[in-house]
Each structure stands twice: as structure tokens, then as C-alpha cells.
Protein backbone atom coordinates (compact mmCIF):
# COMPACT_ATOMS: atom_id res chain seq x y z
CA UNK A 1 8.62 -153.42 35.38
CA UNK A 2 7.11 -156.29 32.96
CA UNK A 3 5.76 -159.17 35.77
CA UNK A 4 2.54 -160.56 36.36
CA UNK A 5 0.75 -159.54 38.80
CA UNK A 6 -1.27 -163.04 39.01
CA UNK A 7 1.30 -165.91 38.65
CA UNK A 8 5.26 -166.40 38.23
CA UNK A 9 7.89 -166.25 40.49
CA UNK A 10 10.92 -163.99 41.87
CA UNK A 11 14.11 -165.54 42.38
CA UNK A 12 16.58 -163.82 45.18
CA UNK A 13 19.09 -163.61 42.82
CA UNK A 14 20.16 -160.47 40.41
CA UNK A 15 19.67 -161.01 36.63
CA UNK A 16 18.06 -157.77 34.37
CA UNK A 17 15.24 -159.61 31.91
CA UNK A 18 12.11 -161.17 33.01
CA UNK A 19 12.36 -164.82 32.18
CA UNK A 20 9.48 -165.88 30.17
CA UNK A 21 8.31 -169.55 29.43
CA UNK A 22 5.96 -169.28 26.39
CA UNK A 23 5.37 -173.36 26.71
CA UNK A 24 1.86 -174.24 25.70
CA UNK A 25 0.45 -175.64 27.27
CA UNK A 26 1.49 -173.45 29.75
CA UNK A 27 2.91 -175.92 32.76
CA UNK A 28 0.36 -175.73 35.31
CA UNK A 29 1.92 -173.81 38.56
CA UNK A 30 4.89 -172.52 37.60
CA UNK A 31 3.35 -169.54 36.01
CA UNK A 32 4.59 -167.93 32.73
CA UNK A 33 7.09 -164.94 34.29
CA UNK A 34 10.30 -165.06 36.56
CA UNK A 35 11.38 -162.34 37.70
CA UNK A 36 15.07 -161.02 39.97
CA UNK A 37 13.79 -160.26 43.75
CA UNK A 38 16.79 -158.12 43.57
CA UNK A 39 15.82 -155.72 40.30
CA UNK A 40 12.19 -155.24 42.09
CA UNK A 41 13.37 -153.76 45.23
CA UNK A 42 15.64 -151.47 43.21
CA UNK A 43 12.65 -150.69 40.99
CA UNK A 44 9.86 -150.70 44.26
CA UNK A 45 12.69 -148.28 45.85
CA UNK A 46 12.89 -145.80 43.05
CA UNK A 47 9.17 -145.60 43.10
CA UNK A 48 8.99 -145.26 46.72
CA UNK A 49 11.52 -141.96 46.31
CA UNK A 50 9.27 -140.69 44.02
CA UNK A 51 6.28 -140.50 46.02
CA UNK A 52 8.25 -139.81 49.10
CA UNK A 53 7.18 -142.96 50.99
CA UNK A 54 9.18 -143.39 54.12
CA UNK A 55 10.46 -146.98 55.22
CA UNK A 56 8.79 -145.92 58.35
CA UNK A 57 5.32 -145.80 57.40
CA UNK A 58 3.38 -149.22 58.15
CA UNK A 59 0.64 -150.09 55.75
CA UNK A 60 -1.54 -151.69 57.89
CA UNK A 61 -1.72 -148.75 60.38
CA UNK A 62 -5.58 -147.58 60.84
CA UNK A 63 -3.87 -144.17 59.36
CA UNK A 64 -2.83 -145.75 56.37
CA UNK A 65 -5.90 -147.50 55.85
CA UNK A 66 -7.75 -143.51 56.40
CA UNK A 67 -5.89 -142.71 53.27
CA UNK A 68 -6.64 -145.79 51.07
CA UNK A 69 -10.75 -144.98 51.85
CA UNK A 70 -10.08 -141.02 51.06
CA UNK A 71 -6.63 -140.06 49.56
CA UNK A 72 -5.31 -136.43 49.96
CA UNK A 73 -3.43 -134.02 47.74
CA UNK A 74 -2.16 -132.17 50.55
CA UNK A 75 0.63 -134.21 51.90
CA UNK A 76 3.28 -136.33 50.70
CA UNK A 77 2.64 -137.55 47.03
CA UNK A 78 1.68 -141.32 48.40
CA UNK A 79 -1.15 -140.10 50.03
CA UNK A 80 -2.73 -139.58 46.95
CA UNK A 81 -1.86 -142.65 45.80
CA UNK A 82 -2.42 -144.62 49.05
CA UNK A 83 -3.24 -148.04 47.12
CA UNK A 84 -0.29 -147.77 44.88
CA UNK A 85 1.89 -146.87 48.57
CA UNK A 86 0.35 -149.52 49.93
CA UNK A 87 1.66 -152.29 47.23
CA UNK A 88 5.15 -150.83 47.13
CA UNK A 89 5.77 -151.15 50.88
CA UNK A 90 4.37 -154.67 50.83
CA UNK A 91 6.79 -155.51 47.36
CA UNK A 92 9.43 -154.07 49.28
CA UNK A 93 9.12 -156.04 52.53
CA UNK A 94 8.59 -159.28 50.27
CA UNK A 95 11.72 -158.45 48.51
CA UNK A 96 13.65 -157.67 51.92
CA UNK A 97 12.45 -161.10 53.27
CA UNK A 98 12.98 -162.89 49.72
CA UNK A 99 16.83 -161.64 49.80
CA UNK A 100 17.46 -162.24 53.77
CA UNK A 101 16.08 -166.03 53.70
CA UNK A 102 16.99 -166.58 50.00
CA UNK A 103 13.53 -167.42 49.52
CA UNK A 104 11.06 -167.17 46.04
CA UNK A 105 8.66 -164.99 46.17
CA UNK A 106 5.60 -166.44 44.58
CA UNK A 107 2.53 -164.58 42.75
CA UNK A 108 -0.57 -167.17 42.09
């Protein structure tokens, strides 16, 4: 995955490279990255299957929350890694959105 995490865009489309604009100065708001909607919710699922993270679970559930204050090795795998859980389910509902409205999904 090579995105910002600051600025840039993803497009609901399906292309494999990160578009980068290297203009400098860099334009102001459009951000130097654009990124396929489409290639991050194939890349947020296969990360999801690795930890075992459920579509079901709902990151803003007080449960959810329990694990981001004190993560466990016990359970599933993304309950030790509750913060990293909790930004894959929120990339993957962004993406869901960004492909059923055919909407950008912007970082700034």
C-alpha cells in the first residue's frame, strides 16, 4: 500500500499504481497521491483476513473502544491490534461507500 495518509485522493475506479503528481510547487489541495478505491478494499480486505476481523464487528462499539484502551493477546489477532482494526474497518466502509455512490474518497 504506498498512499498518504494526510492528503490525496481515491478514485472509485480500478487502476494498480498510485498516481503521483511531483509538481512543485505542489498544487495546493489536490494533494500529491491518487490512489484506486477499488485496489484498497482488496488490500484493507486481505488485511482484515489476516487478523480475522469480521465485517460484523462495529468500531465504534463501547467493546471495541475496551480494546483500543487495553488490547488482548487472547482472542482474535485484531484485538491486539485494536487501532490498526479500527482503521481497516473504517477504510473498508469508505471504500464500500466510495464504490456504491461513485464518490472520491478524500485524505486532507
Amino acid at each position: 500500500m504506498l498512499h498518504s495518509d494526510a492528503e490525496g485522493f481515491y478514485l472509485p475506479r480500478s487502476f494498480d499504481e498510485v498516481i503521483v503528481d511531483f509538481t512543485e510547487p505542489q498544487r495546493p489541495g489536490l494533494g500529491m497521491m491518487i490512489g484506486s478505491s477499488v485496489a484498497l478494499l482488496d488490500e484493507c480486505r486481505e488485511l482484515a483476513d489476516t487478523l480475522h476481523l469480521s465485517d460484523d464487528v462495529d468500531p465504534e462499539s463501547d467493546a471495541f473502544l475496551e480494546f483500543m484502551d487495553s488490547p488482548r493477546s487472547d482472542g482474535p489477532p485484531w484485538q491486539a491490534y485494536p487501532v490498526e482494526a479500527h482503521t481497516i474497518l473504517n477504510l473498508l466502509r469508505a471504500c464500500e461507500a466510495s464504490l456504491a455512490l461513485d464518490a472520491v474518497i478524500q485524505f486532507a
